[in-house]
C-alpha atoms as a PDB file:
ATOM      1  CA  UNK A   1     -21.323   2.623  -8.047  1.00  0.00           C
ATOM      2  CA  UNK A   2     -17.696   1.753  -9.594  1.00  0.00           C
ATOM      3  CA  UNK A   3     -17.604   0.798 -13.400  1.00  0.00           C
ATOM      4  CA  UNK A   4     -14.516  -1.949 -12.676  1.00  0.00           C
ATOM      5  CA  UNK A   5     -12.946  -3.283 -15.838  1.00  0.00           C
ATOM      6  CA  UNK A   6     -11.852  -7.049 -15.625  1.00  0.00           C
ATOM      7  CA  UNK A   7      -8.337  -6.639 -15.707  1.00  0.00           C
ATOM      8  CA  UNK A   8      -5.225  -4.379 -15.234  1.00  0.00           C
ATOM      9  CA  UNK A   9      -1.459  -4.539 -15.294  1.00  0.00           C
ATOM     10  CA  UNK A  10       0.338  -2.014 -13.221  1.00  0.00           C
ATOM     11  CA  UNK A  11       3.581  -0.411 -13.835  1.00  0.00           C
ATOM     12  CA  UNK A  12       5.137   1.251 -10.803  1.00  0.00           C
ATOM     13  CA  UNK A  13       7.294   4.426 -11.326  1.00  0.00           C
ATOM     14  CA  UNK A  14      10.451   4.789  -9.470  1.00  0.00           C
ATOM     15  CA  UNK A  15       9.451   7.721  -7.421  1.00  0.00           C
ATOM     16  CA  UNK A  16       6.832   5.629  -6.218  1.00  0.00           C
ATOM     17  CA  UNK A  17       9.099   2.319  -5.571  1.00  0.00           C
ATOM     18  CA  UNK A  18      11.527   5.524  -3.528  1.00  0.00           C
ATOM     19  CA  UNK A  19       8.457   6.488  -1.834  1.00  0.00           C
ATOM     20  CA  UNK A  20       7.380   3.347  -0.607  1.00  0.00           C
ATOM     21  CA  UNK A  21       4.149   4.163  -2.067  1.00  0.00           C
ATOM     22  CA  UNK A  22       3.093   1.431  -4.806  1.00  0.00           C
ATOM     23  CA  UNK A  23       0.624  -0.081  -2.150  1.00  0.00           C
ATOM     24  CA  UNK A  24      -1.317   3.246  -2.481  1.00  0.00           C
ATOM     25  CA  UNK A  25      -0.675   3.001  -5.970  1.00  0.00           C
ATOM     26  CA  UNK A  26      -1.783  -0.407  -6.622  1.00  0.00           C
ATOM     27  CA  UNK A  27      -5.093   0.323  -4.074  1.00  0.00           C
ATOM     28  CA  UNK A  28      -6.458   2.745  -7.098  1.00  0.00           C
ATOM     29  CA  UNK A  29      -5.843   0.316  -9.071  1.00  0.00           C
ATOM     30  CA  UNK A  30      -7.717  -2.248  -7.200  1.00  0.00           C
ATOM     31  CA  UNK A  31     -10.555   0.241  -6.922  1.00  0.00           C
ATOM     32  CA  UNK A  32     -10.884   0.248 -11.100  1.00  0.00           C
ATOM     33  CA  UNK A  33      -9.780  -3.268 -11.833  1.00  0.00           C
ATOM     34  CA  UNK A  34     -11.218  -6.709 -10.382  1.00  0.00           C
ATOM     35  CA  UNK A  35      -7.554  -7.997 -10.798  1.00  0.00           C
ATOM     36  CA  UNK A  36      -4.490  -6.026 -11.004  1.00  0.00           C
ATOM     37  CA  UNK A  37      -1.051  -7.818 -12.180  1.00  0.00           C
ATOM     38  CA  UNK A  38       2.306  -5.814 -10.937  1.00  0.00           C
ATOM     39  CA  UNK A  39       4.420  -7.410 -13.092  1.00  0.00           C
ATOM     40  CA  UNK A  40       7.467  -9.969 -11.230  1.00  0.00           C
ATOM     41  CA  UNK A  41      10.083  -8.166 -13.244  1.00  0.00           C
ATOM     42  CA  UNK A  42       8.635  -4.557 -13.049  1.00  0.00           C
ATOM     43  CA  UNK A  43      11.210  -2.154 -12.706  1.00  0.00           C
ATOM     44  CA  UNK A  44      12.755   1.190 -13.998  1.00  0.00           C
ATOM     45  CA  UNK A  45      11.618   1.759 -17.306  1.00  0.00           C
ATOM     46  CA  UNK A  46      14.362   3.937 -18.167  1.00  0.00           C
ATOM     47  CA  UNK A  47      12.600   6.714 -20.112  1.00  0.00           C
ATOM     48  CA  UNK A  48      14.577   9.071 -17.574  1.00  0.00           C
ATOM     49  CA  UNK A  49      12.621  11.710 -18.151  1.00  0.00           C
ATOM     50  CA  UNK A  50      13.183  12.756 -22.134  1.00  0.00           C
ATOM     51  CA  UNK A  51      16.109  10.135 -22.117  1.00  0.00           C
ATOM     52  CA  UNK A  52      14.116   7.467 -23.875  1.00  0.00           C
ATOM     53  CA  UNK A  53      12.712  10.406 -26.527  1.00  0.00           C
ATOM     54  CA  UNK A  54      16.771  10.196 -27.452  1.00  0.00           C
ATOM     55  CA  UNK A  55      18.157   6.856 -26.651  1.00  0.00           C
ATOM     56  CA  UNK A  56      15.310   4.537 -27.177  1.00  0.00           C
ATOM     57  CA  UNK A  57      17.663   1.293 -26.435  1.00  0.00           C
ATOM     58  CA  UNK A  58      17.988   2.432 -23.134  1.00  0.00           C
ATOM     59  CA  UNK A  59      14.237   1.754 -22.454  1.00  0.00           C
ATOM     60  CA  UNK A  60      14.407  -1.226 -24.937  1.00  0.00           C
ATOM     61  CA  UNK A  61      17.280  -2.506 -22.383  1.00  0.00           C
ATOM     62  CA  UNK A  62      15.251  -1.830 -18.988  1.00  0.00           C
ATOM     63  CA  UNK A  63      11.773  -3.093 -20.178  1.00  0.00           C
ATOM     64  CA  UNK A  64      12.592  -6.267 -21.674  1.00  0.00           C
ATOM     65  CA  UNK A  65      12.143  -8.107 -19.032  1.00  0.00           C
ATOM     66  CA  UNK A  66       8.642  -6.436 -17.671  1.00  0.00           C
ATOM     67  CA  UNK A  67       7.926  -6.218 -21.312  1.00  0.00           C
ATOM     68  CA  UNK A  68       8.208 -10.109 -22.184  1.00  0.00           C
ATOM     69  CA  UNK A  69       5.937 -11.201 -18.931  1.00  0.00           C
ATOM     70  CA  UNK A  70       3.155  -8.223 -19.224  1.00  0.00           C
ATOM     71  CA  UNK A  71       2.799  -9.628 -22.962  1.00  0.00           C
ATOM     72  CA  UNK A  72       2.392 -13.377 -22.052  1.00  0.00           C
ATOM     73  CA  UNK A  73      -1.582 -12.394 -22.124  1.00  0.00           C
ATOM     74  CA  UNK A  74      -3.938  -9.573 -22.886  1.00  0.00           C
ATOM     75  CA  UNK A  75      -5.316  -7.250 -20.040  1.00  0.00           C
ATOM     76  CA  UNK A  76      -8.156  -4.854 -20.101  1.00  0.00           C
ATOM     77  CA  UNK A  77      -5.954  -2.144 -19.065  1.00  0.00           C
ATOM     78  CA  UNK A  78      -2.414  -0.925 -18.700  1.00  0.00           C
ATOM     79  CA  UNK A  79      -1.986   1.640 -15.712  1.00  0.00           C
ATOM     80  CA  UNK A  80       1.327   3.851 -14.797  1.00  0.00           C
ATOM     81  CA  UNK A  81       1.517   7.170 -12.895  1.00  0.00           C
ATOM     82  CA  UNK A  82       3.748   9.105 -15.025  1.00  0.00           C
ATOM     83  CA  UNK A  83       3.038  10.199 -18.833  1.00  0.00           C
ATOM     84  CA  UNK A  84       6.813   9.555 -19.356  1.00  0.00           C
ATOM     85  CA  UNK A  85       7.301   5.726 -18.050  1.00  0.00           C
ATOM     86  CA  UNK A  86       3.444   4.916 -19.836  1.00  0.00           C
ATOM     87  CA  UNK A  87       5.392   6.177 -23.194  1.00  0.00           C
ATOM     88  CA  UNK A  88       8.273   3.937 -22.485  1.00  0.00           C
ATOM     89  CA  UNK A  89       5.873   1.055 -21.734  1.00  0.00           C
ATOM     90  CA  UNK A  90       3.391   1.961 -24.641  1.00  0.00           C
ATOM     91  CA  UNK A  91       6.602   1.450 -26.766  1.00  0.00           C
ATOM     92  CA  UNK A  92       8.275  -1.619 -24.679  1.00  0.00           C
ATOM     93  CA  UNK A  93       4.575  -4.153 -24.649  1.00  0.00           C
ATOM     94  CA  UNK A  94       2.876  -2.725 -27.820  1.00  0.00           C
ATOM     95  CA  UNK A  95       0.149  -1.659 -25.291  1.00  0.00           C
ATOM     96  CA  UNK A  96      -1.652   1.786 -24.920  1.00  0.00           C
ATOM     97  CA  UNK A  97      -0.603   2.862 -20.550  1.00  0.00           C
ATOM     98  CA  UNK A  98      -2.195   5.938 -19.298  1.00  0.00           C
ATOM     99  CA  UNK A  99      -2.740   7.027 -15.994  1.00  0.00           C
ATOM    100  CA  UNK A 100      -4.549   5.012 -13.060  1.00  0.00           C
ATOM    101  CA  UNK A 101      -5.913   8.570 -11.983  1.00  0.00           C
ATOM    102  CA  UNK A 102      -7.735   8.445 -15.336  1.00  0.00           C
ATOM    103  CA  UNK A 103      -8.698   4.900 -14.855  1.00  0.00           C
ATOM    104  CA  UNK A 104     -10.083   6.096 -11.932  1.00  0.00           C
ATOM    105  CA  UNK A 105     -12.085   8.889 -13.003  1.00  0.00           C
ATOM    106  CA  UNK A 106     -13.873   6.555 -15.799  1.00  0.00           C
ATOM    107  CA  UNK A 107     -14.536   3.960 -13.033  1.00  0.00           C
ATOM    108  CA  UNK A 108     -16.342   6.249 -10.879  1.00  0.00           C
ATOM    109  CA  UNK A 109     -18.148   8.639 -13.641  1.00  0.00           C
ATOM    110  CA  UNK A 110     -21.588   7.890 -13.624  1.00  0.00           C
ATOM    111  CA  UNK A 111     -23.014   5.335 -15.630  1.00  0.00           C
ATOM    112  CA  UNK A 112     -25.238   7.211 -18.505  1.00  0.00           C
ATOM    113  CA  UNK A 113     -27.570   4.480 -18.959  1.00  0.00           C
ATOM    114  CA  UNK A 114     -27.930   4.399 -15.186  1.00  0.00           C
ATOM    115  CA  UNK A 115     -29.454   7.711 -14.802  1.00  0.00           C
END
């Protein structure tokens, strides 16, 4: 049995917009989450690898947008696919991203008051 949380905004990576692969992306999502948001304006976070560690404006510059509409209301969670881009949106919304793959693994870990 899944443990779903309510709620979850989803922040594509751009090797997975190149890939045509944010369906799949936003499918794990959709198996954690009763409602997952991908954000109108989401786009290129432009941590660029270690770029942002150095140039922080540049992700200031490419997450405004995504970072203004994810933070019009609260969500359970905040999911990514790459440790890099969840830094540059941890720092761009305020908001603690990790990885839907861990989402996943806490949705489908058993229950321990279940056993």
């Amino acid at each position: 049995m899944l443990r779903r949380t309510g709620s979850a905004v989803l922040h594509p990576t751009c090797s997975m917009e190149h890939l045509n692969d944010v369906d799949q992306l936003r499918a794990v999502a959709e198996a954690c989450a009763q409602e997952v948001v991908v954000p109108d304006d989401a786009a290129c976070c432009g941590f660029a690898g270690d770029r942002g560690m150095l140039h922080e404006e540049l992700t200031a510059s490419a997450t405004a947008k995504e970072a203004a509409e994810v933070n019009t209301r609260e969500y359970d969670t905040y999911l990514s696919a790459n440790r890099m881009c969840e830094i540059g949106m941890d720092r761009a919304t305020g908001r603690s991203y990790y990885s839907v793959l861990m989402e996943l693994e806490r949705a489908t870990r058993p229950d321990p008051g279940q056993a």
